[in-house]
N, C-alpha and C. Protein backbone atom coordinates (compact mmCIF):
# COMPACT_ATOMS: atom_id res chain seq x y z
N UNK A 1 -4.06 8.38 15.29
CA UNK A 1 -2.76 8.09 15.90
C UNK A 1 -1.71 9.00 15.26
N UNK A 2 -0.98 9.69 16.02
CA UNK A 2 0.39 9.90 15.57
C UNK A 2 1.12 9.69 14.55
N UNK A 3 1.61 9.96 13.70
CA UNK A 3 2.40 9.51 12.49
C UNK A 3 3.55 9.42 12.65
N UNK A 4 3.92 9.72 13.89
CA UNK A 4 5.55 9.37 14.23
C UNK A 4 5.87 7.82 14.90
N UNK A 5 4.16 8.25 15.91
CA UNK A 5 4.02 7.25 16.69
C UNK A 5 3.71 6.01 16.22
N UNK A 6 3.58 5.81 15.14
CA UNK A 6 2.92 4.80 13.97
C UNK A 6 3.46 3.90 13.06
N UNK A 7 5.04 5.22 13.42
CA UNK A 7 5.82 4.67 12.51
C UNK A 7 7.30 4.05 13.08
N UNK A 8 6.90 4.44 14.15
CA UNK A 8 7.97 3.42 14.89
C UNK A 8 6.82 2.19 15.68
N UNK A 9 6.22 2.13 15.48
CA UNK A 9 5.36 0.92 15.98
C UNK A 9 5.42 0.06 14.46
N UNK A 10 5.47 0.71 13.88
CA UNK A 10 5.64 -0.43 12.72
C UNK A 10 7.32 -0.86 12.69
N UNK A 11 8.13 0.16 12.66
CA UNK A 11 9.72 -0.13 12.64
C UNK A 11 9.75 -1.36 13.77
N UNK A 12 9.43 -1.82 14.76
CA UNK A 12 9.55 -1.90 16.16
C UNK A 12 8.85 -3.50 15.72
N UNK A 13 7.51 -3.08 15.27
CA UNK A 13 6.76 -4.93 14.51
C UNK A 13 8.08 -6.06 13.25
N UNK A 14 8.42 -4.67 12.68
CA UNK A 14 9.14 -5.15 11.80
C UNK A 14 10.60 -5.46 12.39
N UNK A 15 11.20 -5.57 13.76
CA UNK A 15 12.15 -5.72 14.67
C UNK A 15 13.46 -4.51 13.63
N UNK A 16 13.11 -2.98 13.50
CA UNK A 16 13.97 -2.38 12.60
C UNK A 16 14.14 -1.30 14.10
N UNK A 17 15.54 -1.09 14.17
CA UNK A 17 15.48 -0.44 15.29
C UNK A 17 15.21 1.13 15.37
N UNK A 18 14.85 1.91 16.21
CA UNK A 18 14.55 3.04 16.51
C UNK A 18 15.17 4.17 16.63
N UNK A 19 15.31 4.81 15.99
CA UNK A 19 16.27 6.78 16.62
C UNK A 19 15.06 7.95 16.12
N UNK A 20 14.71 8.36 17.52
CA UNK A 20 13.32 9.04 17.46
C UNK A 20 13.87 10.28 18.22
N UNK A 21 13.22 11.88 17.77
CA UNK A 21 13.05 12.60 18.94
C UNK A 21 12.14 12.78 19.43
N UNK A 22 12.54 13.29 21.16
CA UNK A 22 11.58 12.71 22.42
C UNK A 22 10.79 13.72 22.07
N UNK A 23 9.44 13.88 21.08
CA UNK A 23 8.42 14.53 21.06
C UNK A 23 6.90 13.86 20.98
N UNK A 24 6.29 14.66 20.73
CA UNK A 24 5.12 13.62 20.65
C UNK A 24 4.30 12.82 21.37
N UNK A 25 4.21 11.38 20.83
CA UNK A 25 4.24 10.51 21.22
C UNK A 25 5.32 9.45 21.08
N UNK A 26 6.23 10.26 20.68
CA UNK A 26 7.81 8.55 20.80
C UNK A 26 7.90 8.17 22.18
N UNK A 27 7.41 9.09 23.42
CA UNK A 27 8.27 8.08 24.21
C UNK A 27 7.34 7.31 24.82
N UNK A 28 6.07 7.15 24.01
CA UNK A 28 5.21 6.28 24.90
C UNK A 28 5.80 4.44 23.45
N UNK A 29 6.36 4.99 22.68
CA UNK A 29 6.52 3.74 22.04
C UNK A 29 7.90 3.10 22.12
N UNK A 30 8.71 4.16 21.98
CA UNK A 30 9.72 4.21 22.26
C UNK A 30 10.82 4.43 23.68
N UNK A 31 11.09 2.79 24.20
CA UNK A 31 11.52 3.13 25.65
C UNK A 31 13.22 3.52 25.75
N UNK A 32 14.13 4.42 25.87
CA UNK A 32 15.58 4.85 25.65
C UNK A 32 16.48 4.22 26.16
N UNK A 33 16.99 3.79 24.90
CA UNK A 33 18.07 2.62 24.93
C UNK A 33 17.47 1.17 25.27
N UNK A 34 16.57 0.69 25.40
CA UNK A 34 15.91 -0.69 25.00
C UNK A 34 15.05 -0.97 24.24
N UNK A 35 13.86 -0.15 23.60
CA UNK A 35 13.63 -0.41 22.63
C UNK A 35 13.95 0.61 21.43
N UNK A 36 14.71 1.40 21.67
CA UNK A 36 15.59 2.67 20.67
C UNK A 36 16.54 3.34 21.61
N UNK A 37 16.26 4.51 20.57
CA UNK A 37 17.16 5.68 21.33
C UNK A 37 16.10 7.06 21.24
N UNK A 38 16.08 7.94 22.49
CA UNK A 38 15.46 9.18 21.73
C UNK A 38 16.60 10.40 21.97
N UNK A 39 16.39 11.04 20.99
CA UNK A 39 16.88 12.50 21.35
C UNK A 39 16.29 13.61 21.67
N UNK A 40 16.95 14.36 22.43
CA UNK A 40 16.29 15.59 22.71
C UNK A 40 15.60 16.22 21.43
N UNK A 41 14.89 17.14 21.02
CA UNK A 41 14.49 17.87 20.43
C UNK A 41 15.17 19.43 19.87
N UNK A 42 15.21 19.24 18.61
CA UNK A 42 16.24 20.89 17.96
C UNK A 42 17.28 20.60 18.57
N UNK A 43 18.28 19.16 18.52
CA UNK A 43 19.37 19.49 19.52
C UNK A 43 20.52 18.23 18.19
N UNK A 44 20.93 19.24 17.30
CA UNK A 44 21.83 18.30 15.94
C UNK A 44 22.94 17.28 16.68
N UNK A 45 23.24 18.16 17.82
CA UNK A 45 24.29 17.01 18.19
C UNK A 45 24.04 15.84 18.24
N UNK A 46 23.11 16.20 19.20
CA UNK A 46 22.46 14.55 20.12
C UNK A 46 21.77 13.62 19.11
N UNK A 47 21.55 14.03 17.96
CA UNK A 47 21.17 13.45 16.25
C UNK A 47 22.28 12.27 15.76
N UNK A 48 22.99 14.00 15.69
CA UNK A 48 24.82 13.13 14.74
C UNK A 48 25.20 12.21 16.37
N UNK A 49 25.35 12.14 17.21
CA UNK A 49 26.07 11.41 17.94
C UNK A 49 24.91 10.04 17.85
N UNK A 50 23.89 10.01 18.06
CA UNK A 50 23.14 8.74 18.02
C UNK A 50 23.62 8.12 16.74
N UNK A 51 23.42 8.96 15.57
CA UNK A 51 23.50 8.09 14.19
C UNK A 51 24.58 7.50 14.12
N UNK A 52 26.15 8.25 14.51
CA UNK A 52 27.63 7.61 14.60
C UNK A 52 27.32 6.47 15.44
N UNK A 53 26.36 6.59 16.10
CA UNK A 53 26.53 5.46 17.18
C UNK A 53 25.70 4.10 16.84
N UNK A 54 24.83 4.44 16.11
CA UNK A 54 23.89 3.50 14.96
C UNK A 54 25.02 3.25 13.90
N UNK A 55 25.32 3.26 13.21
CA UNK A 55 26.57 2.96 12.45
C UNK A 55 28.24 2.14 13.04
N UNK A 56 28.12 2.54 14.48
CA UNK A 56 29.42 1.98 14.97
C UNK A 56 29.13 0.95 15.30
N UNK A 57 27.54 0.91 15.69
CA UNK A 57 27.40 -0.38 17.05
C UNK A 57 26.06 -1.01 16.42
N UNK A 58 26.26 -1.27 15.26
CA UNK A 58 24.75 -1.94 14.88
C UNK A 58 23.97 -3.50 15.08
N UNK A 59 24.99 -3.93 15.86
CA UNK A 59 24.47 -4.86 16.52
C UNK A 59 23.75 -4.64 17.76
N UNK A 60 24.14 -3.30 18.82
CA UNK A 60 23.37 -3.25 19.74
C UNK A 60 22.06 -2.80 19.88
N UNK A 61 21.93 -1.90 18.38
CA UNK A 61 20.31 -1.31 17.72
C UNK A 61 20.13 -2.40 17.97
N UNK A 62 20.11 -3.15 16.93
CA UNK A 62 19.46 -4.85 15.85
C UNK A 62 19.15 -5.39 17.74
N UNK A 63 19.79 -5.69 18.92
CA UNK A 63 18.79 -6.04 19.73
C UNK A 63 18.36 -5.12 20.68
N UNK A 64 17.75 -3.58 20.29
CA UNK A 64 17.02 -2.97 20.89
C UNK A 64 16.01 -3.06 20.09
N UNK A 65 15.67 -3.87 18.75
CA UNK A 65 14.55 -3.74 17.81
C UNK A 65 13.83 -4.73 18.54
């Protein structure tokens, strides 16, 4: 299995919420914006804007976990 993919399946058991980029296998674990968030790939913005947004709104992560 995946080690990305593995490790948001555990974040996800452990109800810890998700900010993944869409590579891999995240988006078979990870569904965008209900059970995380993904970002594009090599793309810093779309990073820093999720994380500000994990920090502003951490109640709406806590029920995408």
């Amino acid at each position: 299995m995946d080690a990305r993919r593995n490790a948001a399946l555990e974040a996800l058991a452990m109800e810890v919420p998700v900010l993944a980029t869409d590579v891999g296998g995240s988006r078979e674990v990870v569904s965008d914006r209900e059970t995380g968030w993904l970002v594009p790939p090599r793309s810093p913005e779309a990073l820093a804007a999720a994380i500000i947004d994990f920090l502003s709104n951490a109640e709406s992560w806590k029920r995408m976990a």
